[in-house]
C-alpha atoms as a PDB file:
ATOM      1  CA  UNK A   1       7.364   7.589  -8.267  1.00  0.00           C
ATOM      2  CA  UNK A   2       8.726   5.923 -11.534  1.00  0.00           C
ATOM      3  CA  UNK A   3      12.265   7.909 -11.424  1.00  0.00           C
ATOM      4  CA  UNK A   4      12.160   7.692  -7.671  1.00  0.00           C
ATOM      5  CA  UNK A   5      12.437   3.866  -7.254  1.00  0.00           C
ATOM      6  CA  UNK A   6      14.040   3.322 -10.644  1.00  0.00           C
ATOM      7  CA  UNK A   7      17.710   3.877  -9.565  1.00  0.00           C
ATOM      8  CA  UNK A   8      16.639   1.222  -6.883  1.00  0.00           C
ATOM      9  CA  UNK A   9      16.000  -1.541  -9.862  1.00  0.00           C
ATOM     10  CA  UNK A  10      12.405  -1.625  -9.186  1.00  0.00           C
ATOM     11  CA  UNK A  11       9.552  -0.294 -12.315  1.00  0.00           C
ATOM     12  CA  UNK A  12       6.889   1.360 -10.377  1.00  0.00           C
ATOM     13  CA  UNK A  13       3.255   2.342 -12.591  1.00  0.00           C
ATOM     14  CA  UNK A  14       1.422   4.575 -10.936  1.00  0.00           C
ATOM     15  CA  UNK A  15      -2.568   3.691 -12.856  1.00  0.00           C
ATOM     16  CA  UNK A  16      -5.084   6.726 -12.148  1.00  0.00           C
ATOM     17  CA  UNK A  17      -7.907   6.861 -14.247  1.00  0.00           C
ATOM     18  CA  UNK A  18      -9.296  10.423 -13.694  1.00  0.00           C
ATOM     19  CA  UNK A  19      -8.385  13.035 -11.087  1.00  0.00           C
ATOM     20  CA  UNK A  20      -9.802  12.601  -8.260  1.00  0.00           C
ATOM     21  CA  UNK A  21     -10.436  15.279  -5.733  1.00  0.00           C
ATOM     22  CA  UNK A  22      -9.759  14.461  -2.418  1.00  0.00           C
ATOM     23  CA  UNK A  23      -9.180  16.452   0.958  1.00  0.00           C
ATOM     24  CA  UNK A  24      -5.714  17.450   1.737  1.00  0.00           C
ATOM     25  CA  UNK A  25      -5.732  15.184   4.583  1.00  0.00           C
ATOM     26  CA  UNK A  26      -6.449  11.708   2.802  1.00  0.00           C
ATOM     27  CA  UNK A  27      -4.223  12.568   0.241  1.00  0.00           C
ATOM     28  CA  UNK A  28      -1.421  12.875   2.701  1.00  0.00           C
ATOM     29  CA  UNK A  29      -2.378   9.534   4.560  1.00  0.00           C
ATOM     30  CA  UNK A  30      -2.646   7.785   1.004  1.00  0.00           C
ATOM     31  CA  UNK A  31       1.282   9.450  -0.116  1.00  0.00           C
ATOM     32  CA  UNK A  32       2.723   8.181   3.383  1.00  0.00           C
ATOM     33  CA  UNK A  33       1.213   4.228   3.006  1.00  0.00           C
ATOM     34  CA  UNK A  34       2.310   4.445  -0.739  1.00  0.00           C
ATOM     35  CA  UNK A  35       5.545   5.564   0.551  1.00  0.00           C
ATOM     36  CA  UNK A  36       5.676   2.959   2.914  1.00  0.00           C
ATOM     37  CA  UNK A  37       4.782   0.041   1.026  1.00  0.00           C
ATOM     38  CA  UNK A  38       7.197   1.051  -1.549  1.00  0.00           C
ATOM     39  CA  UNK A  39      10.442   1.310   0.348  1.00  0.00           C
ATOM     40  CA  UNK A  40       9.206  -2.107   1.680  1.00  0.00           C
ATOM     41  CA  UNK A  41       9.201  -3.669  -1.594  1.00  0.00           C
ATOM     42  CA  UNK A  42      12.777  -2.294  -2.387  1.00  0.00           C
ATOM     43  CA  UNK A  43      13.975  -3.576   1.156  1.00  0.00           C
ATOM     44  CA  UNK A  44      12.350  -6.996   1.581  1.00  0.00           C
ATOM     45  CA  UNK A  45      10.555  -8.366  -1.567  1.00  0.00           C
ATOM     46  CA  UNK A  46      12.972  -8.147  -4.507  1.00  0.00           C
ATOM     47  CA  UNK A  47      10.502  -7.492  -6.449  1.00  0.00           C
ATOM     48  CA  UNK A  48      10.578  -6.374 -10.036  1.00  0.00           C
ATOM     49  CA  UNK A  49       7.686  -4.045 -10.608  1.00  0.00           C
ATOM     50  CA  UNK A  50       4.999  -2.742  -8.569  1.00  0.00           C
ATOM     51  CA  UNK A  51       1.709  -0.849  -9.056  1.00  0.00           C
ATOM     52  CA  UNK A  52       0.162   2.072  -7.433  1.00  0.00           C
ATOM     53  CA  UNK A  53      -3.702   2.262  -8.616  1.00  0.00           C
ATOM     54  CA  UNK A  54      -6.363   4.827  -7.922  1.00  0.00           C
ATOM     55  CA  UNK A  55     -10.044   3.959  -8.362  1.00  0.00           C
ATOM     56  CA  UNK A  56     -13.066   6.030  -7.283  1.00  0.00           C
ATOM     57  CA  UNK A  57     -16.212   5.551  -8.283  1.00  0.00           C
ATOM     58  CA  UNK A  58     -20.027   6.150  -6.882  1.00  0.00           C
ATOM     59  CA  UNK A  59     -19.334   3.380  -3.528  1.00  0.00           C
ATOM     60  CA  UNK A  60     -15.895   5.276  -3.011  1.00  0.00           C
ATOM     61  CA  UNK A  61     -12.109   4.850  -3.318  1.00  0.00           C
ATOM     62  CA  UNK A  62      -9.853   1.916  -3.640  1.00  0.00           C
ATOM     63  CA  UNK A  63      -6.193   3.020  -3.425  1.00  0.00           C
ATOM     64  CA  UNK A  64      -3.656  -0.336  -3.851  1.00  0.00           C
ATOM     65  CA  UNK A  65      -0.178  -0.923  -4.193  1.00  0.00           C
ATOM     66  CA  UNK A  66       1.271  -4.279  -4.841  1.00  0.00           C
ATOM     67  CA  UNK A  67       4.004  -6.063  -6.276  1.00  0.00           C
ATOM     68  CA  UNK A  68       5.408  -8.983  -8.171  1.00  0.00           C
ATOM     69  CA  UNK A  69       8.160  -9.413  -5.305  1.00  0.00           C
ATOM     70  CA  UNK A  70       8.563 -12.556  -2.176  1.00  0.00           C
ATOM     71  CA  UNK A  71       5.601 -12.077  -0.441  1.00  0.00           C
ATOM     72  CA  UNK A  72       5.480 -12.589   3.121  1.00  0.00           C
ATOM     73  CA  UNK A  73       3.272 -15.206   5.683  1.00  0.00           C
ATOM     74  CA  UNK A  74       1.047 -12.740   6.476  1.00  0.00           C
ATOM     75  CA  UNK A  75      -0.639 -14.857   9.771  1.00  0.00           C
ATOM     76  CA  UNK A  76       3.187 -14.836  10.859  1.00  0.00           C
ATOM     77  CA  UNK A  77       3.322 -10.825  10.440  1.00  0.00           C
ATOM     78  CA  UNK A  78       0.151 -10.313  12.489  1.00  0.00           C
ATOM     79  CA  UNK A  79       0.944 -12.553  15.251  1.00  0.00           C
ATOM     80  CA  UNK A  80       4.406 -11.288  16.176  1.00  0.00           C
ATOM     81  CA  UNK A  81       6.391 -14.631  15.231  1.00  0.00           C
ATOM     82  CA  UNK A  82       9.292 -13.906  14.237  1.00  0.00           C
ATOM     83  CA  UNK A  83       9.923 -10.805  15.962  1.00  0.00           C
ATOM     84  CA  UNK A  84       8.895  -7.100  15.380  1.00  0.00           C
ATOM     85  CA  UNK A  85      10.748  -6.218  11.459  1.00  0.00           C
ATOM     86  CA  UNK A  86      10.550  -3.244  10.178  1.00  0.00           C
ATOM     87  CA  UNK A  87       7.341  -4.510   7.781  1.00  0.00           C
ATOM     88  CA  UNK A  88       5.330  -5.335  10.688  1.00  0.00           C
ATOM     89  CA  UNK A  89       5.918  -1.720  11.871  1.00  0.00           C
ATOM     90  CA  UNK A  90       5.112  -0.452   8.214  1.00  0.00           C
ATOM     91  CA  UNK A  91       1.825  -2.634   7.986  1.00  0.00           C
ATOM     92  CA  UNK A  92       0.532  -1.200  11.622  1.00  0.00           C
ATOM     93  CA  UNK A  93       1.379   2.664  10.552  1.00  0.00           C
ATOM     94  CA  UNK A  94      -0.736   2.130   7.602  1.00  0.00           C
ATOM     95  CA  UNK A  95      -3.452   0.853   9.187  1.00  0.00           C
ATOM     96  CA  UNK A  96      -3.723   3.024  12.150  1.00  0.00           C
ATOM     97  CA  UNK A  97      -3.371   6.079   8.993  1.00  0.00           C
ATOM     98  CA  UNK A  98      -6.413   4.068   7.535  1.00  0.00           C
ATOM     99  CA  UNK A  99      -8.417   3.772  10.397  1.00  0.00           C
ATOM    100  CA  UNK A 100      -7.856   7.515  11.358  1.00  0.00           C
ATOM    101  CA  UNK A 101      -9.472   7.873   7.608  1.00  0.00           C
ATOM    102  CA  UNK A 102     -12.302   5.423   8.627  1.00  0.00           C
ATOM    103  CA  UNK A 103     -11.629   3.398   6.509  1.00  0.00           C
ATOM    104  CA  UNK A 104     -10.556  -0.477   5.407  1.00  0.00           C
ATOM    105  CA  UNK A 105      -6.540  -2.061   5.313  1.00  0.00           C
ATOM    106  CA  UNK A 106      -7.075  -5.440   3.474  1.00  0.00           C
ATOM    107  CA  UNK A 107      -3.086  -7.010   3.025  1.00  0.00           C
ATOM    108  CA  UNK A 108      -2.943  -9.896   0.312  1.00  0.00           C
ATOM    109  CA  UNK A 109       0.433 -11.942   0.498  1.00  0.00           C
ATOM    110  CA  UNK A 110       1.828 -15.062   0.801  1.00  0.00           C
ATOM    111  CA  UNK A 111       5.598 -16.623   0.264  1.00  0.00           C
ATOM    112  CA  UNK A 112       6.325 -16.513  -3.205  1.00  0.00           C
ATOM    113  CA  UNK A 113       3.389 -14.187  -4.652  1.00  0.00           C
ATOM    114  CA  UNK A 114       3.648 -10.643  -3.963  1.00  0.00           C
ATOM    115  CA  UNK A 115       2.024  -8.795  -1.724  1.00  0.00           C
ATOM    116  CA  UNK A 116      -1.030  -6.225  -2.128  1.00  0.00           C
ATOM    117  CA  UNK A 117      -2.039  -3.252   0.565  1.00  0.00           C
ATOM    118  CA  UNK A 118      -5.519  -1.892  -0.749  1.00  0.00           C
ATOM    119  CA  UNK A 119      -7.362   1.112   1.265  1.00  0.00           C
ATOM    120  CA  UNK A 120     -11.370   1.299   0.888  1.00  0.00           C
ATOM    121  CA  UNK A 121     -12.666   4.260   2.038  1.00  0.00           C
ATOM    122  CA  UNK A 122     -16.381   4.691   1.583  1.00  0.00           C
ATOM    123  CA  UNK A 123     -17.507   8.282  -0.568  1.00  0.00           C
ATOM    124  CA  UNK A 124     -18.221   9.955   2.716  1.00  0.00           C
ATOM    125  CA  UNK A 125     -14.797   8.947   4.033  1.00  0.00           C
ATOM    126  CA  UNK A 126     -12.846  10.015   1.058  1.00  0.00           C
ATOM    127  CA  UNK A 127     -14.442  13.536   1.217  1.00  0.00           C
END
């Protein structure tokens, strides 16, 4: 991810802590919404740096990746104003790839502070 993104002038970390084993499946959905979110923040945010994290521990996974880029009015994303963009397309793939998972999409932004995309899947969901 780091050489990927770097000719495009953004830094991305990738922070896993341990290996975690998951099903073919979820990793999959997780690569395609990291995938996603990235090329959004090289389109739209002009962001600097962005983080891809991996957390599991005994209440499940948390998989998040956020950056230090525009943010976005995230009530004006969800409604529709505006018109359909390309993010708003982005944002409803990875949350129909969550929900297949059973899991949780929570999307932090707002104008001028980044935005976050963080899956929760519950231990019986990640496995």
């Amino acid at each position: 991810a780091r050489t990927q993104w770097a000719a495009q002038g953004l830094a991305v970390e990738v922070r896993v802590a341990d290996a975690v084993p998951l099903p073919m499946h979820v990793q999959t959905a997780l690569l395609r919404i990291a995938q996603g979110a990235i090329a959004n923040v090289v389109q739209h945010a002009h962001a600097d740096s962005a983080v891809i994290e991996l957390v599991a521990d005994a209440d499940g996974l948390r998989f998040a990746v956020s950056d230090d880029g525009d943010g976005f009015d995230l009530r004006a994303a969800e409604s529709g104003d505006g018109g359909a963009t390309s993010d708003s397309f982005g944002l409803q793939a990875a949350r129909e790839r969550v929900q297949q998972l059973g899991g949780t999409l929570v999307v932090e932004s707002a104008p001028g502070r980044g935005t976050s995309l963080t899956v929760l899947l519950a231990t019986a969901e990640a496995s």
